[in-house]
N, C-alpha and C. Protein backbone atom coordinates (compact mmCIF):
# COMPACT_ATOMS: atom_id res chain seq x y z
N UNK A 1 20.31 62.88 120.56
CA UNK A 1 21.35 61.89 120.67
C UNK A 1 21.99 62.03 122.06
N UNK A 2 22.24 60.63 122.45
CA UNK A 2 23.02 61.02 123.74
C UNK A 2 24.80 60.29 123.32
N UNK A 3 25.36 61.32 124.32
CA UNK A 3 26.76 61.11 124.14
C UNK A 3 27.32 59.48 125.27
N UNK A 4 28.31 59.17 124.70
CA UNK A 4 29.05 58.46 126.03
C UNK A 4 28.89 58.53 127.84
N UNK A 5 28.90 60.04 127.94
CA UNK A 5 29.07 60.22 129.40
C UNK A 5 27.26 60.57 129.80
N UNK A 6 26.44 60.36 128.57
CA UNK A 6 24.96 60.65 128.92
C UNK A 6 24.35 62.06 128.69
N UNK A 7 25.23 62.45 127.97
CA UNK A 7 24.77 63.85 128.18
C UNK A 7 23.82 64.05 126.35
N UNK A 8 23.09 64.76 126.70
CA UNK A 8 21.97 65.66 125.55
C UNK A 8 22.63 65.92 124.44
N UNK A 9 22.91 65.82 123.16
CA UNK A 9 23.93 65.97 122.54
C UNK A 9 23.00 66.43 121.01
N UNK A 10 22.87 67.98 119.96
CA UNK A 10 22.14 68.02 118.79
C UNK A 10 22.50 67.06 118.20
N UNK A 11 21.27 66.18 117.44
CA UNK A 11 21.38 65.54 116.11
C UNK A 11 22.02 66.20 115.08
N UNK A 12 21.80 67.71 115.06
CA UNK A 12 22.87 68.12 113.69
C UNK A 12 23.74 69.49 114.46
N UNK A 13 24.67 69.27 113.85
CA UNK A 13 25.77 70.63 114.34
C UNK A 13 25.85 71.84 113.63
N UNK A 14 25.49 72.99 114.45
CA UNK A 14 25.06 74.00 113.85
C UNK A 14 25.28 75.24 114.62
N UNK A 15 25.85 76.22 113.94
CA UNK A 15 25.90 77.34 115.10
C UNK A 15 24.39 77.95 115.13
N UNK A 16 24.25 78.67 116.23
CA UNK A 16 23.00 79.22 116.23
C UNK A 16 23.48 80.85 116.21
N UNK A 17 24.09 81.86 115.30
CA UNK A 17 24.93 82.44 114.70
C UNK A 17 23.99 83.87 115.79
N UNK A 18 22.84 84.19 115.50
CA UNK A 18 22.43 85.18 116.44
C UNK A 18 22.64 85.37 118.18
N UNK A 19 21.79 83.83 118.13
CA UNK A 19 22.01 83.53 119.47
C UNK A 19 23.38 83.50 120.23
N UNK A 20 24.76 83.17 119.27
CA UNK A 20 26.08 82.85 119.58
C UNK A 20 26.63 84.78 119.77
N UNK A 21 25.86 85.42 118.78
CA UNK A 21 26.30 86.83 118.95
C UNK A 21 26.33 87.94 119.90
N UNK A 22 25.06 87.22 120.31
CA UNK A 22 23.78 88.52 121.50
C UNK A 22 24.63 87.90 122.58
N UNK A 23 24.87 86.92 122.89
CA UNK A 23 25.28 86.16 124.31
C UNK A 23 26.53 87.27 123.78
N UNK A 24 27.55 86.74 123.10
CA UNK A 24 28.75 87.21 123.15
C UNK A 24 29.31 88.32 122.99
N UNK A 25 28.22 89.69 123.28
CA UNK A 25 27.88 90.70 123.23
C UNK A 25 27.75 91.16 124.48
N UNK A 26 27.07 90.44 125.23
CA UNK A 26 26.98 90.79 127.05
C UNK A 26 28.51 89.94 127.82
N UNK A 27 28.90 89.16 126.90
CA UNK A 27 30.02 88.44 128.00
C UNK A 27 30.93 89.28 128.84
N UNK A 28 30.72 89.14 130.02
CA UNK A 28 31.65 90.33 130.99
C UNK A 28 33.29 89.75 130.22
N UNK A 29 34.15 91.24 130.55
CA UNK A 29 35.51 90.80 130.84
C UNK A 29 36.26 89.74 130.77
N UNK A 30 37.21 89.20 130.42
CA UNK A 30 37.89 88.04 131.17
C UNK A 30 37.88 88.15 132.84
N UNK A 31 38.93 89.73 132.93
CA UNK A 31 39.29 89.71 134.31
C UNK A 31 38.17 89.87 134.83
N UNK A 32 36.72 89.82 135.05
CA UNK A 32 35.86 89.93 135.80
C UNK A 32 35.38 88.71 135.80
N UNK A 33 35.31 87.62 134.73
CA UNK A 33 35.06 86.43 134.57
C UNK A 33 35.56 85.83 135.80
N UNK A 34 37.57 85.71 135.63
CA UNK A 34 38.40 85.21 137.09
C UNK A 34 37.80 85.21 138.00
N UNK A 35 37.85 86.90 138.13
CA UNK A 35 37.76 87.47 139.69
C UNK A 35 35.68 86.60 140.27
N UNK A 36 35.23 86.93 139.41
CA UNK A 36 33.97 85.55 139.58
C UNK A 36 34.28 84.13 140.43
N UNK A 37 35.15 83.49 138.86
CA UNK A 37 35.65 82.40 139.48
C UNK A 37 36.42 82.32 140.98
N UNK A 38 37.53 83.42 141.38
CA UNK A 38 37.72 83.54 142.80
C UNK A 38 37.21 83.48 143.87
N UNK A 39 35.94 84.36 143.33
CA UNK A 39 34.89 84.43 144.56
C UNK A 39 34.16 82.98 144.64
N UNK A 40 34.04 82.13 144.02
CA UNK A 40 33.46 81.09 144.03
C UNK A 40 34.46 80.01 144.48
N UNK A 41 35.45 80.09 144.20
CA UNK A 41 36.16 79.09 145.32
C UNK A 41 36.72 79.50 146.75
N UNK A 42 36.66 80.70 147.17
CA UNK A 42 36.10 80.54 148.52
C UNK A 42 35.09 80.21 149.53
N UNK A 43 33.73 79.90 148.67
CA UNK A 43 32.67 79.29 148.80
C UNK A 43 32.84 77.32 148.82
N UNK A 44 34.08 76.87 148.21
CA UNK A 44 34.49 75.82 148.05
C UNK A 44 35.36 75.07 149.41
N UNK A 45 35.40 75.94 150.40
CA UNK A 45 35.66 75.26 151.83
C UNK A 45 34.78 75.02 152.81
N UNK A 46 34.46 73.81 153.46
CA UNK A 46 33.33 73.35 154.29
C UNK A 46 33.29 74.66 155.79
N UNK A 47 34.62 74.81 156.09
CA UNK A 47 34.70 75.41 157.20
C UNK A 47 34.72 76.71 156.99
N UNK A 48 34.46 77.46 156.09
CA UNK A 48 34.52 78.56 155.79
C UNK A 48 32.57 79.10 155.52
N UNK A 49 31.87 78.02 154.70
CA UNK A 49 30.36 77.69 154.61
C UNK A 49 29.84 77.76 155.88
N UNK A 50 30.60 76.66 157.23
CA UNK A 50 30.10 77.02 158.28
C UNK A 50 30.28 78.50 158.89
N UNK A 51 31.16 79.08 158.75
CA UNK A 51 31.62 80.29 159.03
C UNK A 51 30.86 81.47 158.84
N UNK A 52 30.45 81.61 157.47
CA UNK A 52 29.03 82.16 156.65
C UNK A 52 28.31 81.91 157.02
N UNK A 53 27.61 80.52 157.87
CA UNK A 53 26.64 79.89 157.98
C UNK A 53 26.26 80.67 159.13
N UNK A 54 27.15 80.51 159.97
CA UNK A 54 26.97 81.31 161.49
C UNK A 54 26.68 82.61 161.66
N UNK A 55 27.53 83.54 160.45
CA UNK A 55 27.55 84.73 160.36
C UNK A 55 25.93 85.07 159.67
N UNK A 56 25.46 84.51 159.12
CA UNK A 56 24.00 84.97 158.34
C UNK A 56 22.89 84.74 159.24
N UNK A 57 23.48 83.59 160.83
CA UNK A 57 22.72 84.08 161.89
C UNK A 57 22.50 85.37 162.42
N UNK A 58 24.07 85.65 163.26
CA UNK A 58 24.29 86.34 163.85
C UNK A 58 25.84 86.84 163.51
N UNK A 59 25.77 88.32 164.18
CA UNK A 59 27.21 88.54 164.75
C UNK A 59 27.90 88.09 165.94
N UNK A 60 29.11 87.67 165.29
CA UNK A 60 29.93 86.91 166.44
C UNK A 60 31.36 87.16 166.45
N UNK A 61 32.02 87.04 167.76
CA UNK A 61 33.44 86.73 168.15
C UNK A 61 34.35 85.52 167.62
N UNK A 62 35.39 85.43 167.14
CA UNK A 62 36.37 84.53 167.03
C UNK A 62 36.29 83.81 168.15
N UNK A 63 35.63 83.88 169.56
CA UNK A 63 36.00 83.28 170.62
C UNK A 63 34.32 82.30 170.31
N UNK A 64 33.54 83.12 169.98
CA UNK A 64 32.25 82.47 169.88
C UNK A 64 31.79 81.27 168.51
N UNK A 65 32.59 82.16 167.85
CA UNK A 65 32.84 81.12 166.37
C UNK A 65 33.21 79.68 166.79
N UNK A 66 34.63 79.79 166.92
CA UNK A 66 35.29 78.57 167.67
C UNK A 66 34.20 77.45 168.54
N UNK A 67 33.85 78.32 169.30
CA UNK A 67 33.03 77.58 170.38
C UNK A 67 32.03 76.40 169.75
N UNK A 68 31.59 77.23 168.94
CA UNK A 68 30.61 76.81 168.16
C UNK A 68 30.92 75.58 167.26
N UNK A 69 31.54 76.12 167.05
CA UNK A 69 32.07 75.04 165.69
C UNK A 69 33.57 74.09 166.07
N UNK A 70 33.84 73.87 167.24
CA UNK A 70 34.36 72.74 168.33
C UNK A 70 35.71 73.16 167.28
N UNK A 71 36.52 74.64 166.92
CA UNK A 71 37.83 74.83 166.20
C UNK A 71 38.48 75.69 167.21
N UNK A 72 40.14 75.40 167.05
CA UNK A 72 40.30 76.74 167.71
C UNK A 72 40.46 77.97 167.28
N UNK A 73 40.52 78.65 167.90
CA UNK A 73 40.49 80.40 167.13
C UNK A 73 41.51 80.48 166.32
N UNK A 74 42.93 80.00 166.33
CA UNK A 74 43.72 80.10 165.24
C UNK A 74 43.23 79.84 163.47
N UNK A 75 42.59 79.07 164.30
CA UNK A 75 42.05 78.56 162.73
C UNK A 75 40.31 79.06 162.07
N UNK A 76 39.98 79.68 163.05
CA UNK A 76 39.10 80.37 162.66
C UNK A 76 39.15 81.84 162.69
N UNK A 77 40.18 82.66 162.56
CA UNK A 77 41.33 83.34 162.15
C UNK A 77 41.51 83.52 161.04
N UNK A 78 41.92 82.33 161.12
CA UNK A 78 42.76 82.24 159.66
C UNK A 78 41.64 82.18 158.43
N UNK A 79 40.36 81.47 158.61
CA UNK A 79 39.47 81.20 157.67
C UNK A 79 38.53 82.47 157.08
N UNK A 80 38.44 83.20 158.76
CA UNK A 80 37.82 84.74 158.74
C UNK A 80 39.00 85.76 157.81
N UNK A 81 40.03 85.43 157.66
CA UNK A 81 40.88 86.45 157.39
C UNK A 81 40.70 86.50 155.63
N UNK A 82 40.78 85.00 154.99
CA UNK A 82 40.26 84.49 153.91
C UNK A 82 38.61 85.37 153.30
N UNK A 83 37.94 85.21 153.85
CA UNK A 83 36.73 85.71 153.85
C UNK A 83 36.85 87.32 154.08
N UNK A 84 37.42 87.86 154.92
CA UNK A 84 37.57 89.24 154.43
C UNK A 84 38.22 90.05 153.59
N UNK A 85 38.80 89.08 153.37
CA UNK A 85 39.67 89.65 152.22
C UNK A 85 38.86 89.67 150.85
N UNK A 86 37.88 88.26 150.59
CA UNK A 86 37.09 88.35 149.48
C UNK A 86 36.33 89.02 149.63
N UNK A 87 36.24 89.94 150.76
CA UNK A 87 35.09 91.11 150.99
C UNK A 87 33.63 90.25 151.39
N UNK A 88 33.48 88.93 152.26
CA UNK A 88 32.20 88.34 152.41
C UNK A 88 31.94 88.55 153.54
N UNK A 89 33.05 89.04 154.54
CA UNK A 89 32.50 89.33 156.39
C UNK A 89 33.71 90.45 156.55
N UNK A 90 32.89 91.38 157.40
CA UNK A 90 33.52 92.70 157.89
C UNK A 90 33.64 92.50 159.35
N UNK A 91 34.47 93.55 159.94
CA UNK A 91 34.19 93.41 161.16
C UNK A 91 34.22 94.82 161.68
N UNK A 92 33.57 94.52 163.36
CA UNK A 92 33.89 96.28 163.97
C UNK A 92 34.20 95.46 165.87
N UNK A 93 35.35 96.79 166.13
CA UNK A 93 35.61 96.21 167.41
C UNK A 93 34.84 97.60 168.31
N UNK A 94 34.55 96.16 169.26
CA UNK A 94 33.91 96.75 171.44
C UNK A 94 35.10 96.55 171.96
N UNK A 95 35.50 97.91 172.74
CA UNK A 95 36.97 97.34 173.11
C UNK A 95 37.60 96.67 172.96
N UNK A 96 37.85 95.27 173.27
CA UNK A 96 38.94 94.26 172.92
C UNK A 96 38.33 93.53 172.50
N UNK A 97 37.29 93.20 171.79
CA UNK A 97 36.63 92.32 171.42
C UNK A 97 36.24 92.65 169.93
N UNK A 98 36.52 92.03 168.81
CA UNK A 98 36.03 92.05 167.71
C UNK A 98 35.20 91.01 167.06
N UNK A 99 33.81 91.66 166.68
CA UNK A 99 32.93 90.92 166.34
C UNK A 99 32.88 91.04 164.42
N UNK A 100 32.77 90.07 163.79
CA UNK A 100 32.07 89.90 162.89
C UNK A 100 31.33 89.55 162.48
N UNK A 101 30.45 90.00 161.25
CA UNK A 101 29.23 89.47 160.53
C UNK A 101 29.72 89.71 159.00
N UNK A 102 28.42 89.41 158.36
CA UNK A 102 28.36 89.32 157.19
C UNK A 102 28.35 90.49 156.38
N UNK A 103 29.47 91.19 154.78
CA UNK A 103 29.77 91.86 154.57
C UNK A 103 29.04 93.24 153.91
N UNK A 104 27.59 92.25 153.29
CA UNK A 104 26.33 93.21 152.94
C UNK A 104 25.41 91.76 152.68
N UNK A 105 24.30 92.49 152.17
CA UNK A 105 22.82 91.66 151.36
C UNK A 105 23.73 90.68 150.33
N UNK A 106 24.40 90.63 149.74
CA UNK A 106 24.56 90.12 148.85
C UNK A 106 25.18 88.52 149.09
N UNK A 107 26.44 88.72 150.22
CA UNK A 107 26.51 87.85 150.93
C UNK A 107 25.15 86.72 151.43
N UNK A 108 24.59 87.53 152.26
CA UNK A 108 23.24 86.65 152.78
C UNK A 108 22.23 86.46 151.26
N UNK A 109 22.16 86.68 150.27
CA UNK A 109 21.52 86.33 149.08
C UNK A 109 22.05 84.99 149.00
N UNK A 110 23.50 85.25 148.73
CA UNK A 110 24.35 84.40 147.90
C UNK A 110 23.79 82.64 149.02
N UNK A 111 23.75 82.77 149.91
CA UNK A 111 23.85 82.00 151.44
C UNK A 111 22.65 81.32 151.10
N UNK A 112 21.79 82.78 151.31
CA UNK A 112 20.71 82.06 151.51
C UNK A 112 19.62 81.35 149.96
N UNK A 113 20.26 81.91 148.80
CA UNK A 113 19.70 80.98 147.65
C UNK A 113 21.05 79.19 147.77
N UNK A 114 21.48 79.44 147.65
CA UNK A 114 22.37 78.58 148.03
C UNK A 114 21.88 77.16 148.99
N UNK A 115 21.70 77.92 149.98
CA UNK A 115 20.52 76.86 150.93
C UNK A 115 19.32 76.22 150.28
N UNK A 116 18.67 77.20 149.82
CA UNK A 116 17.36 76.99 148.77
C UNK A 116 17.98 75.86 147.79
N UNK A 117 19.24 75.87 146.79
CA UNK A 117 19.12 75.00 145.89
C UNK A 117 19.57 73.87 146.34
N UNK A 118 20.09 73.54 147.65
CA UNK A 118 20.44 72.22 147.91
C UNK A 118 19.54 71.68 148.36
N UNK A 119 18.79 72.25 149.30
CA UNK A 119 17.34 71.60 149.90
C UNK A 119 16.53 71.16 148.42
N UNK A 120 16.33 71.66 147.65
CA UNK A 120 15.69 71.30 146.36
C UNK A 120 15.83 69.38 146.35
């Protein structure tokens, strides 16, 4: 049966009482559920994607970021500061210059399946 909005809908209503158990047996946490959901809406800003985007190139400068991406450093600052905080880009400073990249593998997983399912 399909519903109103089109969607797949059982002909009969029924719990599937095992299946409803085993799942609800592995369900993480609430608070790990959130903290999920958190991490996923920092993934929910365009300029922050580009940010990642750049970083899963290379390591780069706030001065080089900017450049790149026609922003000024205040604001790519501010977007990097966002992102380290969710733990997705680290940084290390050369004298006066601080470069960042990306925070481990998991990051560039996340990036690069990500890429994969939109090209799909």
């Amino acid at each position: 049966m399909i519903d109103k909005d089109g969607m797949e809908r059982c002909d009969y209503i029924h719990a599937h009482e095992d299946i409803v158990n085993a799942v609800n047996a592995q369900m993480p946490d609430e608070e790990i559920l959130y903290d999920l959901a958190e991490l996923f809406k920092v993934f929910g800003d365009s300029t922050r994607i580009k940010i990642l985007y750049v970083l899963f190139e290379s390591e780069m400068c706030v001065c080089d970021i900017a450049q790149l991406l026609n922003m000024n450093q205040s604001a790519i600052s501010h977007q990097l500061r966002v992102l380290k905080q969710s733990k997705l880009v680290k940084y290390r400073r050369d004298g006066k210059t601080v470069f960042y990249s990306l925070a481990d593998g998991h990051v560039r997983t996340i990036l690069g399946q990500g890429m994969e399912h939109v090209a799909e």
